[in-house]
Protein backbone atom coordinates (compact mmCIF):
# COMPACT_ATOMS: atom_id res chain seq x y z
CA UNK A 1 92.94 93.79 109.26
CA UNK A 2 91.12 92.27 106.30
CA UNK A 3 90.02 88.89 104.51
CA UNK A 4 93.24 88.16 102.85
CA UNK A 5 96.36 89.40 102.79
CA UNK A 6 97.34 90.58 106.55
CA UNK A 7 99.77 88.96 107.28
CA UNK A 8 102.00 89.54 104.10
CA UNK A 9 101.11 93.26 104.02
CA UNK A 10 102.70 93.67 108.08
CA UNK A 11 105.41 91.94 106.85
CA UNK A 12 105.87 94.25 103.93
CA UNK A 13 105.24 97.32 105.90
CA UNK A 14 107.47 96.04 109.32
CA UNK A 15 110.22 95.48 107.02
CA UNK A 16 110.14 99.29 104.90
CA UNK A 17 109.62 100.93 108.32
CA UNK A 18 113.20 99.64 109.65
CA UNK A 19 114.66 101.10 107.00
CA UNK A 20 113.95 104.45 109.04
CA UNK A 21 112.33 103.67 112.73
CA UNK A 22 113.14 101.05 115.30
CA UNK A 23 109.72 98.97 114.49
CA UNK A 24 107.86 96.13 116.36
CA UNK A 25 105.43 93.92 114.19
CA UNK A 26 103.60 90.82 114.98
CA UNK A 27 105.17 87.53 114.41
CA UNK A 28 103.65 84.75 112.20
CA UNK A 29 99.86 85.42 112.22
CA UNK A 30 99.59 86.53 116.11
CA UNK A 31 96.57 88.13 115.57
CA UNK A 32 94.32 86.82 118.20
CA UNK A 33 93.15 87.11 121.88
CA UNK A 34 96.49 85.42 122.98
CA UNK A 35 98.62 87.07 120.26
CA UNK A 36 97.69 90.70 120.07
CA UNK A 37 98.57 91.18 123.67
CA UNK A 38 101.82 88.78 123.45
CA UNK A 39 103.08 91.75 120.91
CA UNK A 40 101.98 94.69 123.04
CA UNK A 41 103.46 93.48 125.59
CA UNK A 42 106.81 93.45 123.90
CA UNK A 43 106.88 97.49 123.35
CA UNK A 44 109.67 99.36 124.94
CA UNK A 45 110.38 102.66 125.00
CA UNK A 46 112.89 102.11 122.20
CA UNK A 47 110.65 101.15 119.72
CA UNK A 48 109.27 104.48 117.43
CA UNK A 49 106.55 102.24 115.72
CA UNK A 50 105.00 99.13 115.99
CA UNK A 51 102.96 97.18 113.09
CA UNK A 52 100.22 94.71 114.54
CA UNK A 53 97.86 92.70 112.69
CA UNK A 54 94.39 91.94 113.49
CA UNK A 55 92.40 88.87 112.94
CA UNK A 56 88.59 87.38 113.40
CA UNK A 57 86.47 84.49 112.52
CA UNK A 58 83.32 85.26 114.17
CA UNK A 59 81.65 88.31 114.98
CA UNK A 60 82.47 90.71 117.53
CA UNK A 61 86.05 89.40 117.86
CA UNK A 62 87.92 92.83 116.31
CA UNK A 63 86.60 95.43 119.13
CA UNK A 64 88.88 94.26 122.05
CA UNK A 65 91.45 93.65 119.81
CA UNK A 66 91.30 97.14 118.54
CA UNK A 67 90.74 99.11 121.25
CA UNK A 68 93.67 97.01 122.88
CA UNK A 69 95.98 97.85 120.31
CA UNK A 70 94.82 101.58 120.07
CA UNK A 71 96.05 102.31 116.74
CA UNK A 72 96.54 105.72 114.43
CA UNK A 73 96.59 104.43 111.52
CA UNK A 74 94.87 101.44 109.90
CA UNK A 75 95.14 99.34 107.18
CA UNK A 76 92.33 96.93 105.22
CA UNK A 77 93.75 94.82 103.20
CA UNK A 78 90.24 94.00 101.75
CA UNK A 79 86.83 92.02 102.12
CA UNK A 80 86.42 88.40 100.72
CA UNK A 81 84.63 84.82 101.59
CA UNK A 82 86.06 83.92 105.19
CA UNK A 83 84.88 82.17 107.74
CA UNK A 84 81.25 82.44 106.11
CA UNK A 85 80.14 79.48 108.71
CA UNK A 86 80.57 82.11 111.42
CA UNK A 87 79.49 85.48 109.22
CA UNK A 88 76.92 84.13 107.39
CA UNK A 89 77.78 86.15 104.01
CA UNK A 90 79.71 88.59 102.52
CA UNK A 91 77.92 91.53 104.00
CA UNK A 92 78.38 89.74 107.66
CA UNK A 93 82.45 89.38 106.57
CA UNK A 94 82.19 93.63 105.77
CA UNK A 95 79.66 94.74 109.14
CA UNK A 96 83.03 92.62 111.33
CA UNK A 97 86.03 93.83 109.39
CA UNK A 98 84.66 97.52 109.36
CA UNK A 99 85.00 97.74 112.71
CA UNK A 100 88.59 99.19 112.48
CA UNK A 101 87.53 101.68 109.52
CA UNK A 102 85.14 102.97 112.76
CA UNK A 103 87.33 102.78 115.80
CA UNK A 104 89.97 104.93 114.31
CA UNK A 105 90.55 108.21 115.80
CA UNK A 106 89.19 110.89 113.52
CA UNK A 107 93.29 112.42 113.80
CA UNK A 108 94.17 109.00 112.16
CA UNK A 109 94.25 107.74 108.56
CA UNK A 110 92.78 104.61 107.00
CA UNK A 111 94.50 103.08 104.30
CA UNK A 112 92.10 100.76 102.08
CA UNK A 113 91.96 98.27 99.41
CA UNK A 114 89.89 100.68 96.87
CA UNK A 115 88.60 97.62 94.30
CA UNK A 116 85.20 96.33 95.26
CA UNK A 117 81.51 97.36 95.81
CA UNK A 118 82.14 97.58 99.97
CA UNK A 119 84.41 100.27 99.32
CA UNK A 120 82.26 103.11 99.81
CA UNK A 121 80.02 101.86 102.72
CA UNK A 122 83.22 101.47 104.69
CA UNK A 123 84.70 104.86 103.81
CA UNK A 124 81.21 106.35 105.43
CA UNK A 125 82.36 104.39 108.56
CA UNK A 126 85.67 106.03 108.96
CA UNK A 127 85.86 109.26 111.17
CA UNK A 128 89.28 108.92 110.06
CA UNK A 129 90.64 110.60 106.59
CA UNK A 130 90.79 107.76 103.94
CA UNK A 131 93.37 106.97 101.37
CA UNK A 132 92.42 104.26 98.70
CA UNK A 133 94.95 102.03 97.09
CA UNK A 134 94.28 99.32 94.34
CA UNK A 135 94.57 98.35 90.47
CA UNK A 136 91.50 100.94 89.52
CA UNK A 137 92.25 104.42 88.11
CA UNK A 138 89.79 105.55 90.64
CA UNK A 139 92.38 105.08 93.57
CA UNK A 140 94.23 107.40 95.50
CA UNK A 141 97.87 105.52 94.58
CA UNK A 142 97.15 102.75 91.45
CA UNK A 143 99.19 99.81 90.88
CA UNK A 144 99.96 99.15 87.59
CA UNK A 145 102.35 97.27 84.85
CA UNK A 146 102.00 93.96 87.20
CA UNK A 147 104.54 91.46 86.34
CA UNK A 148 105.07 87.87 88.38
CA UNK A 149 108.59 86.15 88.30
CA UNK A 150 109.60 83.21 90.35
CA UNK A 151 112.10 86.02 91.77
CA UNK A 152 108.88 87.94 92.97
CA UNK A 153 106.41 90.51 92.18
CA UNK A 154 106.86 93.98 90.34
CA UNK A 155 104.78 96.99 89.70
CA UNK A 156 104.51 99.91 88.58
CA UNK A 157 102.92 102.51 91.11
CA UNK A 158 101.32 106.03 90.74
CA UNK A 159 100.99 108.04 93.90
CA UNK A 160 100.02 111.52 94.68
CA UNK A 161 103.40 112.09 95.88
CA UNK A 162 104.86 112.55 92.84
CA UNK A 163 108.60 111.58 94.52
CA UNK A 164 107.05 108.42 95.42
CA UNK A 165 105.80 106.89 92.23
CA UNK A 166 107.88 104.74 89.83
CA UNK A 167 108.63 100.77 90.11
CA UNK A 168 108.93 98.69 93.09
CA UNK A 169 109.72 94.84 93.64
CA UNK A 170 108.50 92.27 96.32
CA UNK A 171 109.84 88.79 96.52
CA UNK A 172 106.16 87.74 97.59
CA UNK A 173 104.75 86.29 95.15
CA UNK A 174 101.03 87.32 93.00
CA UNK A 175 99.08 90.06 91.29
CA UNK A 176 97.63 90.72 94.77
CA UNK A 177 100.77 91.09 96.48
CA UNK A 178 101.60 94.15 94.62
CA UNK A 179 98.14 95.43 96.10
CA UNK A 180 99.09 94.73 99.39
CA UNK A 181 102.33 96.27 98.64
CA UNK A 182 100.99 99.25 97.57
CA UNK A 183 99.15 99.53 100.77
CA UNK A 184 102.29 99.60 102.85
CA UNK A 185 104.19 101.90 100.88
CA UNK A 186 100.87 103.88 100.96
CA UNK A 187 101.25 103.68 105.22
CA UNK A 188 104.95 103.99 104.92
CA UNK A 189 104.53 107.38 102.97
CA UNK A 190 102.58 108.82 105.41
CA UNK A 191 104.68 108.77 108.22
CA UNK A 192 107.70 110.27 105.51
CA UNK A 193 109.64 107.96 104.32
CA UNK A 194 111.72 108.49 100.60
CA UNK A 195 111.07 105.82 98.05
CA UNK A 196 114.68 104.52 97.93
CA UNK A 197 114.18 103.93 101.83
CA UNK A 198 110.68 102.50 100.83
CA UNK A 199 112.03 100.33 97.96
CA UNK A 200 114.77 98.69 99.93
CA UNK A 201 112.57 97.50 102.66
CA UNK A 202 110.33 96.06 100.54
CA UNK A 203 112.48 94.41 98.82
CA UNK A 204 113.89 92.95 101.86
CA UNK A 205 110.64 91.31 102.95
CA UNK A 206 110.64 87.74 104.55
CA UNK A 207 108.19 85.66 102.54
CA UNK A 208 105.68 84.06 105.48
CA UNK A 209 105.50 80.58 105.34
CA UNK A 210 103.57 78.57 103.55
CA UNK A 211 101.91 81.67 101.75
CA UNK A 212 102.44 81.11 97.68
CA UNK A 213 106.47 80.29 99.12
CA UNK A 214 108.17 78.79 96.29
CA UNK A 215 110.62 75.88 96.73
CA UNK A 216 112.56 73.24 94.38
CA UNK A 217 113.08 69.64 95.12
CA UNK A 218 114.52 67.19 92.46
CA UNK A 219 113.78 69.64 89.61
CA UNK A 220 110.16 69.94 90.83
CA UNK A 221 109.09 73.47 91.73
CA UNK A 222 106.48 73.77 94.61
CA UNK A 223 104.41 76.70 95.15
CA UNK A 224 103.23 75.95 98.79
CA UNK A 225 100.06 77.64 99.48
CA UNK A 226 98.86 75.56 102.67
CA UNK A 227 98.15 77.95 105.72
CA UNK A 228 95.18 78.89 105.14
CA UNK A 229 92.51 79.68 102.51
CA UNK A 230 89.20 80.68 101.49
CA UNK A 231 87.03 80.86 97.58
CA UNK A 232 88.89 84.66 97.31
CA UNK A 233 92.58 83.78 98.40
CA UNK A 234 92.14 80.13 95.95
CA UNK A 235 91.64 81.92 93.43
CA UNK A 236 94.45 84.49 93.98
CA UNK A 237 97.16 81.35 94.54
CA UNK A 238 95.83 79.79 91.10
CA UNK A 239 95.97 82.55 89.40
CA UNK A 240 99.88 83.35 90.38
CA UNK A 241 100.26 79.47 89.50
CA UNK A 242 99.31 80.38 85.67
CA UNK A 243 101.21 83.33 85.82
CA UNK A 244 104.74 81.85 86.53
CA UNK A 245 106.46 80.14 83.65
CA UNK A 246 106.84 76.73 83.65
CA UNK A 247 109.29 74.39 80.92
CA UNK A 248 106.96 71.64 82.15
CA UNK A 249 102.98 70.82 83.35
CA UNK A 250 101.17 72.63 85.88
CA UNK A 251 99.50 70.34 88.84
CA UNK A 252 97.26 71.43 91.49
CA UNK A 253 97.16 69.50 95.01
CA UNK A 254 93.91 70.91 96.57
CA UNK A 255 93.08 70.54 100.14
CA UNK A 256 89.69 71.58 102.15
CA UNK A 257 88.60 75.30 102.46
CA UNK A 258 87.48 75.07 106.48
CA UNK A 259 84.69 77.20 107.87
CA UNK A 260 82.50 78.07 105.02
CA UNK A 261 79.35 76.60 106.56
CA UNK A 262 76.40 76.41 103.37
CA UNK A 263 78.76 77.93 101.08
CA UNK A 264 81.69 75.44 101.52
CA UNK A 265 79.97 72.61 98.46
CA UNK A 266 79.94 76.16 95.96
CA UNK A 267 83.47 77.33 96.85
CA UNK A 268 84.86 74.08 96.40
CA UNK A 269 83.26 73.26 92.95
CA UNK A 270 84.55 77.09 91.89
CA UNK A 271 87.99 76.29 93.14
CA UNK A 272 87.87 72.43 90.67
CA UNK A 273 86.77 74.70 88.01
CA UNK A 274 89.38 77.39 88.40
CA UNK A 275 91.84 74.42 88.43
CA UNK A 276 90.58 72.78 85.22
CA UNK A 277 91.28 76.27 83.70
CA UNK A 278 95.08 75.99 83.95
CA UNK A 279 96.54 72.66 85.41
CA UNK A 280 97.77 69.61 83.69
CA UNK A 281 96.60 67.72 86.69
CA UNK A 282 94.50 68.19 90.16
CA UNK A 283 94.67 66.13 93.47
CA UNK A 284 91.70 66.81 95.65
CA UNK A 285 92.47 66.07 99.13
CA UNK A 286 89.76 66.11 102.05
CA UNK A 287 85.93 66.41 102.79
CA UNK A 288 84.89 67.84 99.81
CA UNK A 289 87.65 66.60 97.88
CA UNK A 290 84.69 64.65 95.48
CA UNK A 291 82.91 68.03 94.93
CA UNK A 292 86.00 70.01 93.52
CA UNK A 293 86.91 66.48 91.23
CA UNK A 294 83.48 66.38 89.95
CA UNK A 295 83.68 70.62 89.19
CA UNK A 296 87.11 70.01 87.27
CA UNK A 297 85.40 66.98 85.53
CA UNK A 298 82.48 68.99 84.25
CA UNK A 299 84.71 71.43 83.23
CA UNK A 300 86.01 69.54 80.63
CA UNK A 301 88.80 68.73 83.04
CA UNK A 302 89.86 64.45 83.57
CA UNK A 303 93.23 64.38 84.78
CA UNK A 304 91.55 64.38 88.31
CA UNK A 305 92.80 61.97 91.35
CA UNK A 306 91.16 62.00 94.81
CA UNK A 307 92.40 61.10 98.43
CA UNK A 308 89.57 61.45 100.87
């Protein structure tokens, strides 16, 4: 479960555990009333784990998903800006996400992003033990030495299993990826995997569609970032947009962040002025496409177009 990042991290984690267990994960983003069951009900008796991802927009949505899915272990990838038209604010986003920190068993473990000021709050939730993972020295296992290619993302990564630390390589691309890598190599070390077992099955990951998936056409490199979004996962997608090398210019097509409620006006203008930080050019598509031009404009920014 968590803000951003689910659906990358199960696909990270689904594809190290087959390097050692006969594993079941959810496809796409089934993550739902409709798709949480759809998975369960493809368990066998053959299958030695299973990997299922969680989702909500409103609150009070996680419970019957969770207590459906039963689960031992959990995994949150973190806390951000979603669906605030439904949660009101970030505290609303934390009280719904939580839930699975408190519905583990207290045998279980709960593996979560350690970088933020909802970190502790959530650990006093958790009957279960708690392992932190994240870029601060403060963490249980630390990512460090971040470096993003158009070939993927690498880190370094310090874990208190000493066998277990050293570098590791995702073809997902973004600084963030390697956080939510670290999280399933955190979950995959648990249940005793080696890292060479670990560092092949990550490396082997399917990049989900239409999450920062990178793609040429006539010499023009597209970084397509159009599932979803929200102020926290914008920010993330620019950001690995500065950080790949380019031989030419930089241009930012921006659609409409949905279900913000109040905050939507704010997290568009912060997305224009993120934009005007490291783009040649910006396209501002939608409702609020006027908002996010007139942030990048302010900003210093006029190579601005907009298609309501």
């Amino acid at each position: 479960a968590g803000s951003n990042g689910k659906t990358s991290c199960k696909e990270m984690l689904a594809s190290i555990l087959r390097e050692q267990f006969h594993a079941l994960h959810s496809e796409a983003s089934f993550n739902n009333d409709v798709g949480v069951p759809a998975t369960l009900l493809r368990l066998t008796s053959r299958h030695e784990s299973a990997v299922l991802e969680v989702g909500t927009n409103h609150p009070g949505e996680l419970v019957p998903l969770i207590s459906m899915v039963s689960p031992q272990y959990g995994i949150l990838t973190g806390i951000g800006r979603e669906h605030l038209e439904f949660f009101g604010d970030l505290e609303g986003v934390a009280k719904e996400e939580g839930m699975l920190a408190e519905l583990l068993p207290g045998r279980g473990k709960l593996f979560l992003y350690g970088d933020g000021d909802w970190v502790k709050p959530m650990i006093e939730r958790s009957q279960a033990a708690v392992v932190t993972v994240g870029f601060g020295v403060a963490n249980d296992w630390c990512v460090e030495n971040v470096r993003v290619t158009e070939s993927g993302t690498r880190f370094a990564l310090h874990s208190p299993i000493a066998a277990l630390c050293g570098d590791y390589e995702t073809p997902l691309l973004g600084e963030h990826q390697a956080g939510n890598a670290a999280l399933a190599l955190a979950a995959g070390g648990e249940l005793g995997m080696d890292r060479d077992g670990m560092a092949r099955g990550l490396a082997a990951t399917p990049v989900p569609r239409m999450r920062l998936q990178l793609s040429e056409r006539r010499g023009v490199r597209w970084l397509n970032d159009a599932y979803n979004a929200n102020a926290d996962s914008t920010r993330a997608a620019l950001a690995t947009l500065a950080d790949l090398q380019v031989d030419g210019k930089r241009y930012v097509v921006f659609g409409e962040m949905a279900e913000l409620g109040d905050h939507a006006p704010a997290a568009h203008q912060e997305a224009g002025r993120a934009a005007a930080e490291m783009a040649a050019g910006l396209i501002a598509v939608g409702q609020f496409a006027e908002v996010t031009a007139e942030a990048a404009r302010e900003a210093g920014f006029g190579n601005v177009s907009v298609d309501l």
